[in-house]
Protein backbone atom coordinates (compact mmCIF):
# COMPACT_ATOMS: atom_id res chain seq x y z
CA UNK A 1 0.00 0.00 0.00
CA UNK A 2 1.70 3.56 -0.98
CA UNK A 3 -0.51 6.58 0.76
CA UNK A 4 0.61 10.52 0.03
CA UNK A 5 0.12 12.95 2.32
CA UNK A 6 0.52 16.56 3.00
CA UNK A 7 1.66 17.37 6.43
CA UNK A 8 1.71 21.49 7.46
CA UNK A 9 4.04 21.72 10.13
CA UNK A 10 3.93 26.04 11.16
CA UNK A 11 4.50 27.35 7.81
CA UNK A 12 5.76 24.52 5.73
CA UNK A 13 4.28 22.00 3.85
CA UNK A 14 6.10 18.52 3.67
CA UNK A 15 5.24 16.10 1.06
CA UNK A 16 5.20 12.82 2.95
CA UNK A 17 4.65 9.15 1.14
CA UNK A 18 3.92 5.74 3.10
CA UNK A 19 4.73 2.55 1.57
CA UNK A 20 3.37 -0.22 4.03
CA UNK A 21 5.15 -3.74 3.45
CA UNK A 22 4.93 -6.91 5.89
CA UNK A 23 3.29 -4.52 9.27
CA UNK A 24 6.42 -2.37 8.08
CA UNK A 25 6.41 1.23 6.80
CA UNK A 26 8.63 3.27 4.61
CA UNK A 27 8.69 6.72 5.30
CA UNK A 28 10.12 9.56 2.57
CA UNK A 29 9.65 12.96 3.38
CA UNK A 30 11.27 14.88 0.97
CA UNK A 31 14.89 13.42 0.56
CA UNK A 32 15.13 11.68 3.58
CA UNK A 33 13.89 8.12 3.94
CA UNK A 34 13.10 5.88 7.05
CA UNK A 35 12.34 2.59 8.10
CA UNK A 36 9.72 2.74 10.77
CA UNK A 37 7.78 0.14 13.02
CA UNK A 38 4.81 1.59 14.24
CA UNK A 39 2.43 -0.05 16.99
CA UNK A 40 -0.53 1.80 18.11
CA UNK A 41 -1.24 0.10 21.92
CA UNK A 42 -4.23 2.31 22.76
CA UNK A 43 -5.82 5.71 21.48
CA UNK A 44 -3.58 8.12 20.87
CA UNK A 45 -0.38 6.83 22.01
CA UNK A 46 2.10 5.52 19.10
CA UNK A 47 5.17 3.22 19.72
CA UNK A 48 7.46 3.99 16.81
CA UNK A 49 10.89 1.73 16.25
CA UNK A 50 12.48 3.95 13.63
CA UNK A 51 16.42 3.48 12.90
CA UNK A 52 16.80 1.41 15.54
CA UNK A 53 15.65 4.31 17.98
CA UNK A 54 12.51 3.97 20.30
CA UNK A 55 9.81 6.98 20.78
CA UNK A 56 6.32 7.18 22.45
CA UNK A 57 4.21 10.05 20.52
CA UNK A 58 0.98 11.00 22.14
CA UNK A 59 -1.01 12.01 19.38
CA UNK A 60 -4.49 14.28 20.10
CA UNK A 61 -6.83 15.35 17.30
CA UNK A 62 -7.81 19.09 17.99
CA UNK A 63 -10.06 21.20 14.87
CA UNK A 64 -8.90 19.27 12.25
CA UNK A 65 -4.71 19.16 13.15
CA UNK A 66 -2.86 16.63 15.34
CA UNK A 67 -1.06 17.50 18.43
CA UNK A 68 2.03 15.69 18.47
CA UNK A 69 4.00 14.74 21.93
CA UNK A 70 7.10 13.08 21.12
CA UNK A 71 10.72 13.04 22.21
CA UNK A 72 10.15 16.25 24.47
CA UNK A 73 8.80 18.22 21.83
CA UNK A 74 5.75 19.61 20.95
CA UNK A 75 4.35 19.67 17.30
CA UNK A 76 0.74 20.96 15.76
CA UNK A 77 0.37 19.10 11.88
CA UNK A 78 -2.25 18.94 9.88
CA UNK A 79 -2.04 16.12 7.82
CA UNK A 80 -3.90 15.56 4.27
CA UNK A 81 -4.32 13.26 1.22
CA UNK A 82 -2.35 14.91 -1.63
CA UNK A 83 -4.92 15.69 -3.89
CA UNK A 84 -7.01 17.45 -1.04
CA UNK A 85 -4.04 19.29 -0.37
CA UNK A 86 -3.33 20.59 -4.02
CA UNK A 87 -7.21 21.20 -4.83
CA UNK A 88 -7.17 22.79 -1.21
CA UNK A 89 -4.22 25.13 -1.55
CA UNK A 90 -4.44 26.19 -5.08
CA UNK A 91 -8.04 25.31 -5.89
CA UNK A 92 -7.30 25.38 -9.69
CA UNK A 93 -8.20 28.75 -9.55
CA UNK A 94 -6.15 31.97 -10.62
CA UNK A 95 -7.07 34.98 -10.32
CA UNK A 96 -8.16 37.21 -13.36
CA UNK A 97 -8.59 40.87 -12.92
CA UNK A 98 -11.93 41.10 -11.80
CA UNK A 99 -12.66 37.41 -12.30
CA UNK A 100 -12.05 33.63 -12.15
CA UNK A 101 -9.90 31.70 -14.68
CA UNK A 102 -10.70 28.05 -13.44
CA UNK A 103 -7.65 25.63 -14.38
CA UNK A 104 -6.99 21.93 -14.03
CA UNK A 105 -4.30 21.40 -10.87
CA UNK A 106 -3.88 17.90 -11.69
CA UNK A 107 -4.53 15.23 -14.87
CA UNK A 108 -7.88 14.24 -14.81
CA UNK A 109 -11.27 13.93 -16.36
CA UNK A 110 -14.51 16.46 -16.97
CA UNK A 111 -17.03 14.27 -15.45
CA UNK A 112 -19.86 17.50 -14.96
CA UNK A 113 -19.49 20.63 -16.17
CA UNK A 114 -22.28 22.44 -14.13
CA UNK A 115 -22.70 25.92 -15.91
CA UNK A 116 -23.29 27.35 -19.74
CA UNK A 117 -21.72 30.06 -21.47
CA UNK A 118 -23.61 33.71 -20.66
CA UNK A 119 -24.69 32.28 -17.15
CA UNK A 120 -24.02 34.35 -14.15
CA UNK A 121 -22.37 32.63 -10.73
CA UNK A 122 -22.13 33.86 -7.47
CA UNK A 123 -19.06 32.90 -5.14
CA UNK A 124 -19.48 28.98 -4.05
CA UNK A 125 -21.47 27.96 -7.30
CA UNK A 126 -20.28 25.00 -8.53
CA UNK A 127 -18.73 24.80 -12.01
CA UNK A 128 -17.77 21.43 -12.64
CA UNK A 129 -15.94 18.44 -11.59
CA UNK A 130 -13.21 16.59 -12.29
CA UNK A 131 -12.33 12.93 -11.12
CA UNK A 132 -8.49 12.63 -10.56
CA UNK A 133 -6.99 9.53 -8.76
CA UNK A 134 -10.69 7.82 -8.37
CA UNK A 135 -11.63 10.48 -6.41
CA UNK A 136 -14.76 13.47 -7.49
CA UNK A 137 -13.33 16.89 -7.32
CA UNK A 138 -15.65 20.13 -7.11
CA UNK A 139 -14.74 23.17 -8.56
CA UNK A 140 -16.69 26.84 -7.07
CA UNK A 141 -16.76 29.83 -8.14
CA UNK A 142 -14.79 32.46 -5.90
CA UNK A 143 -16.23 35.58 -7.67
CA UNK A 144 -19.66 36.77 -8.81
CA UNK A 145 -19.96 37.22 -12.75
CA UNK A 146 -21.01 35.62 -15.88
CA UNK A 147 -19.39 32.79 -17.15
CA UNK A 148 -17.73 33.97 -20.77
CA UNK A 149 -16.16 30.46 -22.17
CA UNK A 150 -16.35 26.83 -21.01
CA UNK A 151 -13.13 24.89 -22.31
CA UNK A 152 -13.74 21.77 -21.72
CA UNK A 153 -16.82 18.57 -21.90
CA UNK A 154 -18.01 15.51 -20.49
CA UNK A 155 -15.26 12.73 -20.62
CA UNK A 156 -12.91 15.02 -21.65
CA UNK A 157 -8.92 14.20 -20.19
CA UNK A 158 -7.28 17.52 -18.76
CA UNK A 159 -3.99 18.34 -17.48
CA UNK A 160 -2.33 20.49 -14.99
CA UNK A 161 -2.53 24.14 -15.82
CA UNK A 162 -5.31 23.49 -18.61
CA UNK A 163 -7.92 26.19 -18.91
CA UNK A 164 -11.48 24.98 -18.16
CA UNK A 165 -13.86 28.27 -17.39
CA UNK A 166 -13.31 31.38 -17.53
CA UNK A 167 -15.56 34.16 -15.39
CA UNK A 168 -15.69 37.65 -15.95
């Protein structure tokens, strides 16, 4: 099993990916790489084996982040599938003066589009969505205006950085 995360530690953002083999995991975060043994004996408290070193964490979840007790230090992360993160963070949305340009932030495919051309939107309409890596993504509007060109259809593959609505 390979898993991708996000995890916002203050102000940075750390790509993290799990590989889980034989009750084993393999941890990369960034360019670093670790073998860790993880045993979860009761809620919230973690027994991690990693490089031959042993830690307790005490992990609480508080509004959405964990606080993280480990090794005498104190950490708030928030911690998020990789696709959430991307969709979350840039939301396939820049910014046109007075406006939306909608683009795609990952490959995918048009599986709704939700508006026509000439049809006004107010902030948190929805526009379309796009499945990327089995999952349903919703795009919203962040602006009021009318939508002036739709760039994409139904079934149609997309790419990062495509153009898919524009709103003026």
């Amino acid at each position: 099993m390979r898993l991708r995360f996000a995890a916002t530690l203050g102000d940075r953002v750390h790509m993290v990916e799990v590989v889980e083999a034989d009750g084993r995991f393999r941890v990369t975060i960034g360019e670093e790489v670790w073998e860790v043994d993880a045993r979860i004996p009761t809620t919230g408290i973690c027994s991690l084996l990693i490089g031959g070193m042993s830690y307790v964490a005490d992990v609480k979840e508080e509004d959405g982040w964990f606080l993280v007790d480990v090794g005498g230090g104190s950490y708030r992360i928030r911690v998020e599938e990789e696709t959430r993160h991307i969709i979350r963070t840039r939301g396939g949305v820049a910014a046109a003066h007075r406006g939306q340009v909608v683009t795609a932030p990952m490959p995918g495919k048009i599986v709704r589009v939700e508006v026509e051309v000439g049809q006004g939107v107010k902030p948190g309409d929805g526009l379309l969505i796009i499945e990327a890596m089995k999952m349903e993504n919703e795009f919203r509007a962040t602006t009021a205006g009318t939508v002036r060109e739709i760039r994409v259809q139904v079934g149609q593959a997309v790419n990062p950085g495509d153009i898919l609505i524009v709103i003026e």
